[in-house]
C-alpha atoms as a PDB file:
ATOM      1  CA  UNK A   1      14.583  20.108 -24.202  1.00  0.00           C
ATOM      2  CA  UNK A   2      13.771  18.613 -20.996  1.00  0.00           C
ATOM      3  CA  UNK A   3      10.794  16.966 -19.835  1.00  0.00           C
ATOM      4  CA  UNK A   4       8.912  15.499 -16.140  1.00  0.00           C
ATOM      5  CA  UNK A   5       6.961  12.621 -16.481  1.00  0.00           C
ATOM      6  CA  UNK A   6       4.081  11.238 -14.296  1.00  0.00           C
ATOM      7  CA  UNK A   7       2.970   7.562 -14.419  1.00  0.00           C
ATOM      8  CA  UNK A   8       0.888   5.076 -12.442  1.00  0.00           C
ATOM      9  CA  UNK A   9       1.865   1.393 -13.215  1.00  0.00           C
ATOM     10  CA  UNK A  10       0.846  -1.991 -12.070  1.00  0.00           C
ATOM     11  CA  UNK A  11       3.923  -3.677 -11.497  1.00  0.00           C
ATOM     12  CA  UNK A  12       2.308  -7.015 -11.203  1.00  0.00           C
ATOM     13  CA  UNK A  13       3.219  -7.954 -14.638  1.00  0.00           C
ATOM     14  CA  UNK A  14       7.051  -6.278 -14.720  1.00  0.00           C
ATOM     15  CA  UNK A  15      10.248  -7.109 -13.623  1.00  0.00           C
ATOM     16  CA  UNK A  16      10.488  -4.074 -11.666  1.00  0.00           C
ATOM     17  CA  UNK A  17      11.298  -0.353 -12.818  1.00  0.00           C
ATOM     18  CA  UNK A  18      14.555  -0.994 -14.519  1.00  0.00           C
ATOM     19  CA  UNK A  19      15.840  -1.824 -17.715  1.00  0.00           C
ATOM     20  CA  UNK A  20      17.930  -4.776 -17.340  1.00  0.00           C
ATOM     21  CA  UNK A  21      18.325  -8.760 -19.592  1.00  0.00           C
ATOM     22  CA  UNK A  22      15.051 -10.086 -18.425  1.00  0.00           C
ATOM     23  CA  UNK A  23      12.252  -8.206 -19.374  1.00  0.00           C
ATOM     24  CA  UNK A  24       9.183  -6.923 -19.365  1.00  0.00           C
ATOM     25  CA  UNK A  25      10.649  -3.771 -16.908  1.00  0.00           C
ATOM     26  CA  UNK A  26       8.590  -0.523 -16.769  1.00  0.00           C
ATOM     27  CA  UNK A  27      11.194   1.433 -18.553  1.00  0.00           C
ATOM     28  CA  UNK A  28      11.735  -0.721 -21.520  1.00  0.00           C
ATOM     29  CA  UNK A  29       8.050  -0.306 -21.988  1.00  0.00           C
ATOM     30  CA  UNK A  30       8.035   3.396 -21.344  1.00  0.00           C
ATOM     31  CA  UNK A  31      11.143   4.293 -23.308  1.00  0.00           C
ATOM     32  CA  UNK A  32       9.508   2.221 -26.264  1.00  0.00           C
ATOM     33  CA  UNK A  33       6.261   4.228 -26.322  1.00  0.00           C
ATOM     34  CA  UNK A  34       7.610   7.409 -25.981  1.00  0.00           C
ATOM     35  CA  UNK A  35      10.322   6.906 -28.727  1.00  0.00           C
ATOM     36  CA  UNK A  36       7.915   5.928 -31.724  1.00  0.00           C
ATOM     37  CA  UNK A  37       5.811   9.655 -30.413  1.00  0.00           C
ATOM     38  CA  UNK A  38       9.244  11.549 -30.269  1.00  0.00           C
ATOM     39  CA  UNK A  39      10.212   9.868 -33.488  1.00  0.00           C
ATOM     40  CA  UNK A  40      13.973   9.015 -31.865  1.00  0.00           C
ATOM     41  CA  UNK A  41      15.757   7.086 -29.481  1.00  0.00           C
ATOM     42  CA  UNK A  42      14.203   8.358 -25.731  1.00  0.00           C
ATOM     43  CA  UNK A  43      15.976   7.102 -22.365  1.00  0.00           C
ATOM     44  CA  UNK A  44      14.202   7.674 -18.962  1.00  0.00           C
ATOM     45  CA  UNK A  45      15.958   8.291 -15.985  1.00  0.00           C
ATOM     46  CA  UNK A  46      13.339   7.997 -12.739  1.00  0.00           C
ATOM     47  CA  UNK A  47      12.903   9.281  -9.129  1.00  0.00           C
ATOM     48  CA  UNK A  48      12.487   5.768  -7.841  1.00  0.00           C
ATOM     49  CA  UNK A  49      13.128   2.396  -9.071  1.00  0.00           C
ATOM     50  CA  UNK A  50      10.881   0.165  -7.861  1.00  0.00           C
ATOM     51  CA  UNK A  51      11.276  -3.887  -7.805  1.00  0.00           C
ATOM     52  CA  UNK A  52       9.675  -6.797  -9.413  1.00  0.00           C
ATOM     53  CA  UNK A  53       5.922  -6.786  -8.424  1.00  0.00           C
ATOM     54  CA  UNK A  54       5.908  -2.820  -7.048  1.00  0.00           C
ATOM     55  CA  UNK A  55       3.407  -0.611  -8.200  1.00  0.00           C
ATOM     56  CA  UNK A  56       3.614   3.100  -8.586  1.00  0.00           C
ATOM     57  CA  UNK A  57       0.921   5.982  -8.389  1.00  0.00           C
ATOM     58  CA  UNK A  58       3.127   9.141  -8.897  1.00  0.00           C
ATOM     59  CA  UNK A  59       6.478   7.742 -10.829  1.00  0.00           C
ATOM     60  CA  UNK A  60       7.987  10.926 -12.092  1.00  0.00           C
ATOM     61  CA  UNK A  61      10.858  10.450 -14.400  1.00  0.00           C
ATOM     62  CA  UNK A  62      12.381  13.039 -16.538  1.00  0.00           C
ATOM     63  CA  UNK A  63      13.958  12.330 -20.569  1.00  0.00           C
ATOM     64  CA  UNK A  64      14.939  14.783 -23.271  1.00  0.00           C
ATOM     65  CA  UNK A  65      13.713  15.202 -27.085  1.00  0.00           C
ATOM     66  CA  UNK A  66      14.103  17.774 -29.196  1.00  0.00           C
ATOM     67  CA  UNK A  67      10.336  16.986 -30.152  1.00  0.00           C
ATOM     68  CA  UNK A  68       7.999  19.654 -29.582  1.00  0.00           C
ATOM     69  CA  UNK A  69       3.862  18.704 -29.035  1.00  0.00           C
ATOM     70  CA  UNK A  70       1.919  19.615 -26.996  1.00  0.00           C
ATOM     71  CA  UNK A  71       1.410  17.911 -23.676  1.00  0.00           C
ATOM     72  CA  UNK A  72      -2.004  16.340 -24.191  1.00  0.00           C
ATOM     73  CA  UNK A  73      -0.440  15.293 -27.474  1.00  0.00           C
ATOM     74  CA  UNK A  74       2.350  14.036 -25.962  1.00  0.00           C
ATOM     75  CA  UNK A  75      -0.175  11.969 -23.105  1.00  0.00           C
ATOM     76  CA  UNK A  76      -2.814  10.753 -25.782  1.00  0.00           C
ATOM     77  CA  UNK A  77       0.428   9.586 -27.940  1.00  0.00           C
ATOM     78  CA  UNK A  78       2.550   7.833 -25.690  1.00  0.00           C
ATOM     79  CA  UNK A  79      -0.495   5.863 -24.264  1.00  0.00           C
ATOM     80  CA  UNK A  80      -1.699   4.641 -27.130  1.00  0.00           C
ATOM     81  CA  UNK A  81       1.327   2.787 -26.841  1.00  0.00           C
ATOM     82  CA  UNK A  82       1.452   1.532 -24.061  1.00  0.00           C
ATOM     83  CA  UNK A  83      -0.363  -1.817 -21.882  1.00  0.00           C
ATOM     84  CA  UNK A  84      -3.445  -0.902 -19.953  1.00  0.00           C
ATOM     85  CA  UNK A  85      -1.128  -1.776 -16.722  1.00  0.00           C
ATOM     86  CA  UNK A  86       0.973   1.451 -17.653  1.00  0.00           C
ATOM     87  CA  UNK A  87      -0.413   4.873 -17.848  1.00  0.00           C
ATOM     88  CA  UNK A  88       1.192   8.306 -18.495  1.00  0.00           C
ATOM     89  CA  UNK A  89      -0.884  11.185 -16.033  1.00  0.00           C
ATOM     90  CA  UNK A  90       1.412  14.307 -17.522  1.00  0.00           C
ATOM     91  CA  UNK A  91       4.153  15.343 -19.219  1.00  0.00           C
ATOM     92  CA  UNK A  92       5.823  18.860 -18.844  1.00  0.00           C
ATOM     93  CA  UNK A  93       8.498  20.411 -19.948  1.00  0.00           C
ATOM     94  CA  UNK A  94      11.218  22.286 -17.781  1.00  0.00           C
ATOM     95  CA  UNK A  95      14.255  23.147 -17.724  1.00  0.00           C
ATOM     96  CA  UNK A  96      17.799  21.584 -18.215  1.00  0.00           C
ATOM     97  CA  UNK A  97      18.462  21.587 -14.310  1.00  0.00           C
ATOM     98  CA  UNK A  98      15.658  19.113 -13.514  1.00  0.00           C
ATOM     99  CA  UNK A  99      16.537  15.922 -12.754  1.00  0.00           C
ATOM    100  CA  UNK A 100      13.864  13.617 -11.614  1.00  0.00           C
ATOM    101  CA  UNK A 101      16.129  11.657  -8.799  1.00  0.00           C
ATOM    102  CA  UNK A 102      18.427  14.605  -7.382  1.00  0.00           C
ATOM    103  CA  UNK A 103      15.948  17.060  -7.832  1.00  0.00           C
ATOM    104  CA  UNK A 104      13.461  15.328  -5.576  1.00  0.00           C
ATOM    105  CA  UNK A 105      13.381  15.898  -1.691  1.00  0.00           C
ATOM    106  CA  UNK A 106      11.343  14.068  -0.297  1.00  0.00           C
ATOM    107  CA  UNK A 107       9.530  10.600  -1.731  1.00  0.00           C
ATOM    108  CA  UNK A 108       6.489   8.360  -0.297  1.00  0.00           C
ATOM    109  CA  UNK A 109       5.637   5.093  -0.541  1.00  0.00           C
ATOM    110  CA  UNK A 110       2.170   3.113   0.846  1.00  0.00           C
ATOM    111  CA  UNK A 111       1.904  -0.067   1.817  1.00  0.00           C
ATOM    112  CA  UNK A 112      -1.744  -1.682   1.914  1.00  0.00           C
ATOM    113  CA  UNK A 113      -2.658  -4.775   4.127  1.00  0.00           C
ATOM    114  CA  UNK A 114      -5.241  -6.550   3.190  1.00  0.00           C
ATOM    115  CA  UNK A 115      -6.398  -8.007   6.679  1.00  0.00           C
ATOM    116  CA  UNK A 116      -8.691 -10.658   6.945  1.00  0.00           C
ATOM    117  CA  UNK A 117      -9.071 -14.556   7.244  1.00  0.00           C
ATOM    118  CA  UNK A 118     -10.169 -14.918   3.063  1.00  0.00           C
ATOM    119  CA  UNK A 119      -7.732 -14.563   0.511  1.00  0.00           C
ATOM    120  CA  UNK A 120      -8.254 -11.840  -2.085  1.00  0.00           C
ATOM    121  CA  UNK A 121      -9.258 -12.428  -5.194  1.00  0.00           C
ATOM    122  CA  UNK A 122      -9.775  -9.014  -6.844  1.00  0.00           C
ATOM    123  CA  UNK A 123      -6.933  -7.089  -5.390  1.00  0.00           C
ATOM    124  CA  UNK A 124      -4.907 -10.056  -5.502  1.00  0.00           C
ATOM    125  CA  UNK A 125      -1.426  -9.035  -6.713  1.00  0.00           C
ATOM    126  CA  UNK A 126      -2.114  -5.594  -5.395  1.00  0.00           C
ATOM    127  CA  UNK A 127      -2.126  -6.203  -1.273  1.00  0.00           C
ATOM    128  CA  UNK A 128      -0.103  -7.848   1.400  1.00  0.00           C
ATOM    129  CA  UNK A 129      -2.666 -10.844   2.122  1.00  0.00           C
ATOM    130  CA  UNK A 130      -2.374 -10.956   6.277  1.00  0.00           C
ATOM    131  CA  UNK A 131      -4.291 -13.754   7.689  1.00  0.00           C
ATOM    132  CA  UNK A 132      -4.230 -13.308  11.714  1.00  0.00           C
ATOM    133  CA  UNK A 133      -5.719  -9.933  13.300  1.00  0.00           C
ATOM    134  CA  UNK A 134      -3.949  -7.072  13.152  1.00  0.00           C
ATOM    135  CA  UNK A 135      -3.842  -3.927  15.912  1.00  0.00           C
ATOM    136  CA  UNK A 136      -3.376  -0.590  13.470  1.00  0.00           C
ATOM    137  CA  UNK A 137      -3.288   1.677  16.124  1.00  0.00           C
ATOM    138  CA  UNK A 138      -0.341   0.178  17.863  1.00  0.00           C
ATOM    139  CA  UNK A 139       1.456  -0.617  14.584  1.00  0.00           C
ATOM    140  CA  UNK A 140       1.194   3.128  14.561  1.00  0.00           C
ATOM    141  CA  UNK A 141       2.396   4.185  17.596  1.00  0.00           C
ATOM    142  CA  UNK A 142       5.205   1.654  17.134  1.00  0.00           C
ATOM    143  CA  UNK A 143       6.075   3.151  13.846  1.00  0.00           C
ATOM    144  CA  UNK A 144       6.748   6.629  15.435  1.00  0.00           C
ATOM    145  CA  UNK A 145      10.376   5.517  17.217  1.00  0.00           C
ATOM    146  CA  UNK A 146      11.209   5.571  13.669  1.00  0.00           C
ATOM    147  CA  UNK A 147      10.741   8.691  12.839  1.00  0.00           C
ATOM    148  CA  UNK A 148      13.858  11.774  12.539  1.00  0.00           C
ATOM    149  CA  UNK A 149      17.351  10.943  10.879  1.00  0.00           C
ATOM    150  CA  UNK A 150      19.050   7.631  11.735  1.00  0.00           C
ATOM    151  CA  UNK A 151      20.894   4.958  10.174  1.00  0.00           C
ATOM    152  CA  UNK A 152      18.433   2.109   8.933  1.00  0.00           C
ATOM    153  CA  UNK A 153      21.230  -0.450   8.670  1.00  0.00           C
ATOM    154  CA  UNK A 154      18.459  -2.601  10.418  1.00  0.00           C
ATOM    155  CA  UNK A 155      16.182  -1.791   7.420  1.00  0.00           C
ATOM    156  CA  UNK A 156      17.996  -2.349   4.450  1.00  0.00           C
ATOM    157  CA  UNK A 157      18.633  -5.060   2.651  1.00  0.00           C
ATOM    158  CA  UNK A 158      21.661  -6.995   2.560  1.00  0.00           C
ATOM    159  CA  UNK A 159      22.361  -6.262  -1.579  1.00  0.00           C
ATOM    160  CA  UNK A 160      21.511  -2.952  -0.630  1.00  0.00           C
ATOM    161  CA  UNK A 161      24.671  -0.665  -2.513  1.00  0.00           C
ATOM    162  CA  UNK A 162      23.818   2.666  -1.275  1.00  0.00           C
ATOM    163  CA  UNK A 163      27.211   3.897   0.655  1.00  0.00           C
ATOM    164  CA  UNK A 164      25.260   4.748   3.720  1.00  0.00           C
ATOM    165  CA  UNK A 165      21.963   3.593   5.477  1.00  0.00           C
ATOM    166  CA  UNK A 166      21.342   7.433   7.051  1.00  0.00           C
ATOM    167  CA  UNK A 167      18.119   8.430   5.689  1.00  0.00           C
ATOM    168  CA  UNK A 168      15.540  11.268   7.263  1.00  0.00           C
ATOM    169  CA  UNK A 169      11.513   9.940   7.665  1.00  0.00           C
ATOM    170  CA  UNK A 170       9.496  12.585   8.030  1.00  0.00           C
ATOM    171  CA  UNK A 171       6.098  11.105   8.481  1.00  0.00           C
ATOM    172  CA  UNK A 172       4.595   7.278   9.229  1.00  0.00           C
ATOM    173  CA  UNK A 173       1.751   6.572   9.677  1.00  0.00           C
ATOM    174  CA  UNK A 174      -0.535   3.607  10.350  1.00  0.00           C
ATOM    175  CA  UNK A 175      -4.599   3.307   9.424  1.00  0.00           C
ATOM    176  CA  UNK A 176      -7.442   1.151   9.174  1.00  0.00           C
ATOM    177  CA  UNK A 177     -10.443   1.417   7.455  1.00  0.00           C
ATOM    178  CA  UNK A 178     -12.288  -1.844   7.553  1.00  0.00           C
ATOM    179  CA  UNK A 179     -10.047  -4.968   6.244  1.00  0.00           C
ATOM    180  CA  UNK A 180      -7.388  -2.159   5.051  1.00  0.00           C
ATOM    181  CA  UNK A 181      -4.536  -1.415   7.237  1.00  0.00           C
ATOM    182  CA  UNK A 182      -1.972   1.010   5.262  1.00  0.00           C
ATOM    183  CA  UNK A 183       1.626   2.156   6.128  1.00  0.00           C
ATOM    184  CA  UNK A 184       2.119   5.568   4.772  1.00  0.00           C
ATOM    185  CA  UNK A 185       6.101   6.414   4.664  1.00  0.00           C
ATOM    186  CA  UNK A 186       7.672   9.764   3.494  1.00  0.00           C
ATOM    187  CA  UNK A 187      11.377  10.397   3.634  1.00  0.00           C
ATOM    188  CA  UNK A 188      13.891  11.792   1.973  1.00  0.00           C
ATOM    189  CA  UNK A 189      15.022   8.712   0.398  1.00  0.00           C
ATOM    190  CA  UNK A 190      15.114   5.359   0.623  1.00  0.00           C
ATOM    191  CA  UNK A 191      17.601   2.440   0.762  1.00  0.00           C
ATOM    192  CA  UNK A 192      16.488  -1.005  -0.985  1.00  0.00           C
ATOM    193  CA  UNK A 193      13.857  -2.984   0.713  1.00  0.00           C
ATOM    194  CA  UNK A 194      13.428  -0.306   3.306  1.00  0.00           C
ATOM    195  CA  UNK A 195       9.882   0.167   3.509  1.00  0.00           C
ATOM    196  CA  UNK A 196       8.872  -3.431   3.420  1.00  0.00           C
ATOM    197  CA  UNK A 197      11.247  -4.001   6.157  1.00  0.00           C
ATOM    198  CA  UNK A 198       9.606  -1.798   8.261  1.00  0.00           C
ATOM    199  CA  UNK A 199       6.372  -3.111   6.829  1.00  0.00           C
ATOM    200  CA  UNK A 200       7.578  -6.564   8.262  1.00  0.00           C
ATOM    201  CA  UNK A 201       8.270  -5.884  11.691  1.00  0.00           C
ATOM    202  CA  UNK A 202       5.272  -3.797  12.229  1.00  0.00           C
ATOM    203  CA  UNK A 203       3.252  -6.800  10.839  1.00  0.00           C
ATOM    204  CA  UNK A 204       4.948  -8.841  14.156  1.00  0.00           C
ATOM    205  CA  UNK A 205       4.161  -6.097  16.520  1.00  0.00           C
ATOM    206  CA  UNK A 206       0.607  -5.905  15.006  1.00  0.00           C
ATOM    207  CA  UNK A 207       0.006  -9.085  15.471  1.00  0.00           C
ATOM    208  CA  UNK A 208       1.343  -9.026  19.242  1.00  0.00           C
ATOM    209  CA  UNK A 209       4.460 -11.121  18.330  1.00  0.00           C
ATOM    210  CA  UNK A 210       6.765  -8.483  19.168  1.00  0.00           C
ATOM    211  CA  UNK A 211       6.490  -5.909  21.623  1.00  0.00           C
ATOM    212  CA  UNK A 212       5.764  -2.271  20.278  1.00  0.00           C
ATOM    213  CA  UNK A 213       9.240  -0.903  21.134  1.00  0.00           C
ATOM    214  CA  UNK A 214      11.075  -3.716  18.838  1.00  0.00           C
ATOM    215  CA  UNK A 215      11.080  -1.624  15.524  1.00  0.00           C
ATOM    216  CA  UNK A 216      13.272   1.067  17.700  1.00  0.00           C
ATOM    217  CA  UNK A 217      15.264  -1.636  19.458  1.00  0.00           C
ATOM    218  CA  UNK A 218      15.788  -3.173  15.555  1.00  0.00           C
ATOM    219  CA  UNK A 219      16.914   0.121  14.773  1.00  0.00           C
ATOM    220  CA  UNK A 220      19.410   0.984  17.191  1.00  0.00           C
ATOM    221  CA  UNK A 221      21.045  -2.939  16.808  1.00  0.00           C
ATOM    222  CA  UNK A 222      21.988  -1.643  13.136  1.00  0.00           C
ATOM    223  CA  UNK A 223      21.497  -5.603  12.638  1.00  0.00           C
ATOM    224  CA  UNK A 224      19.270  -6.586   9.652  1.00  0.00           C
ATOM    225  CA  UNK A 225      19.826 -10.342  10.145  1.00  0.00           C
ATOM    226  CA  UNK A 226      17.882  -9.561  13.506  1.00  0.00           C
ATOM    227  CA  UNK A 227      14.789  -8.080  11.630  1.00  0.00           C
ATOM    228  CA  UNK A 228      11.364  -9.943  10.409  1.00  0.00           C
ATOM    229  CA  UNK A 229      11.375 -11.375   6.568  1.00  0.00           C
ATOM    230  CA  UNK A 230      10.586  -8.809   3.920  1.00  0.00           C
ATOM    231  CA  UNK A 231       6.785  -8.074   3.499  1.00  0.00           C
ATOM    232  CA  UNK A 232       5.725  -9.308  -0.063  1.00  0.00           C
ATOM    233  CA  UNK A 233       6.340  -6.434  -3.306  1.00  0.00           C
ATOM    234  CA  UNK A 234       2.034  -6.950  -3.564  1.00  0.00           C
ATOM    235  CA  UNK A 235       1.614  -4.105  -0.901  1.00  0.00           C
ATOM    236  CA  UNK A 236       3.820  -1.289  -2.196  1.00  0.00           C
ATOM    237  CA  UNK A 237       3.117   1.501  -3.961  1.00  0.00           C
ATOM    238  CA  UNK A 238       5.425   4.389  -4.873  1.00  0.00           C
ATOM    239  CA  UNK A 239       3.340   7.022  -4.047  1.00  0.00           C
ATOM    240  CA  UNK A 240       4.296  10.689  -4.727  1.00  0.00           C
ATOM    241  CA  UNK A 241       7.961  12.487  -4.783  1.00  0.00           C
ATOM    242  CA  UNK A 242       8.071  16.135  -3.777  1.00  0.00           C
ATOM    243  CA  UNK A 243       9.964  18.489  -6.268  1.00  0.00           C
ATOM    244  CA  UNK A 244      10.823  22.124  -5.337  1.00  0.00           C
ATOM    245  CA  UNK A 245       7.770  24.484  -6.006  1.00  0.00           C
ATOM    246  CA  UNK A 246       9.210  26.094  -9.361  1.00  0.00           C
ATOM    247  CA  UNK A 247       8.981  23.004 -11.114  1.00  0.00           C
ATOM    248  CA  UNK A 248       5.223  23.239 -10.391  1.00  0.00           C
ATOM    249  CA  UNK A 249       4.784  19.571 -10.795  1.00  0.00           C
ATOM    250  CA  UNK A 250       1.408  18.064 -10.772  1.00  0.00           C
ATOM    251  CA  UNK A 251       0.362  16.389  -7.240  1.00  0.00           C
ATOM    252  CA  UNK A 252       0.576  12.749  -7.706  1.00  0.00           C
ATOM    253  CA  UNK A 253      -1.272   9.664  -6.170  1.00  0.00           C
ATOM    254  CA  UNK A 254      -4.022  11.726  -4.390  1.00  0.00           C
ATOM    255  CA  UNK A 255      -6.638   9.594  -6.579  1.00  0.00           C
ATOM    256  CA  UNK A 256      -6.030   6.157  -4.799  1.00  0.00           C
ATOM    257  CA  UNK A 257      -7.062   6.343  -1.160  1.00  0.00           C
ATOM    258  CA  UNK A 258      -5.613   4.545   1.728  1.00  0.00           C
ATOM    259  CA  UNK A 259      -7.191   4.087   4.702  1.00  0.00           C
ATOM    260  CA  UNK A 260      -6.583   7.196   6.451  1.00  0.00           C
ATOM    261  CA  UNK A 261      -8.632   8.458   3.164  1.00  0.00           C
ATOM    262  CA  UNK A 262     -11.787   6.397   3.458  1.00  0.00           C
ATOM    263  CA  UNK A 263     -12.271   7.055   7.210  1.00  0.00           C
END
């Protein structure tokens, strides 16, 4: 049998998403847990592996057992086993064809800005930490000449091993509420560093270092070296992937709000 997954992490504390030499990773963890409650061997494949520091709010990843509880059973089990940094929202099961990468079409990912002149203490580890004043609303209207189907060569990073940087954003987005700014970016996938690259040149333009048509400009140079450095892993936050409606998923990472949410 085949089962979705839903699970909020603070990746603070990993090595990323993916099981690798180092360790702790999110999966290892994960795979761990949910082996002693199937009683065998349980490997997770995920919709999007996120790096060393990234946090998630809707992770869906899919595994099969031949197990059968219930899925409150399955919840209450699995995190009993697991950190207080790693939590399992839901577990269903479907059917063979599910697969928690190629089934998904669309993914979203937030970035939060912590913007003010005092460092964070509580959220520290869990923002982008921007000293210098930053203008949301044209980081937002900035954003837009990003929007549509292009290649993000600009945007990707340089060990980036997907064969192609054309990717499709349907929505960005740019908000403030108080010291918050948050970057809000859904497409249908993403190539490696992609939405703290963005995050990083609309910091500049923001801040009135660059002019608000240089993230389009960026784009169309296909030139990455010509780009701002990456924006810190703090800030990002897998957010939700969209799955087709007979799945009937659970919504995923409507309980954190950005700033659009609070306003």
């Amino acid at each position: 049998m085949r089962f979705a997954i839903g699970i909020e992490y603070d990746g603070s504390r990993y090595l990323g998403w993916q099981k690798q030499r180092q360790s702790p990773t999110v999966q290892v963890v994960l795979e761990t847990a949910l082996s002693r409650v199937a009683d065998h061997e349980i490997g997770l494949v995920c919709c999007g592996r996120t790096d060393t520091g990234v946090h998630a709010l809707g992770q869906v990843a899919h595994f099969d057992s031949s197990s059968r509880r219930s899925e409150r059973s399955w919840v209450l089990g699995v995190n009993s086993h697991l950190p207080d940094s790693i939590s399992v929202l839901w577990i269903r099961q479907t059917d063979e064809k599910f697969h928690a990468r190629f089934s998904a079409f669309s993914r979203s990912y937030r970035y939060q800005i912590l913007n003010r002149w005092v460092r964070p203490a509580v959220q520290s580890g869990k923002v982008c930490w921007w000293k210098a004043p930053l203008d949301a609303h044209l980081m937002h209207q900035s954003a837009q000449s990003l929007l549509g189907e292009h290649d993000y060569k600009s945007y990707r990073a340089q060990a980036c091993q997907a064969r192609h940087g054309v990717r499709e954003i349907t929505n960005i987005s740019v908000h403030r509420q108080g010291t918050m700014v948050s970057l809000e970016v859904t497409a249908n996938g993403f190539l490696y560093h992609m939405v703290r690259n963005i995050a990083g040149n609309l910091l500049l333009v923001g801040a009135g270092d660059k002019s608000p048509e240089w993230p389009g400009v960026l784009l169309r140079a296909r030139d990455r070296a010509a780009g701002a450095a990456t924006a810190p892993a703090d800030g990002l936050y897998f957010l939700s992937a969209r799955y087709p409606d007979r799945y009937a998923l659970p919504a995923a990472g409507a309980d954190f709000p950005s700033a659009r949410d609070q306003s």
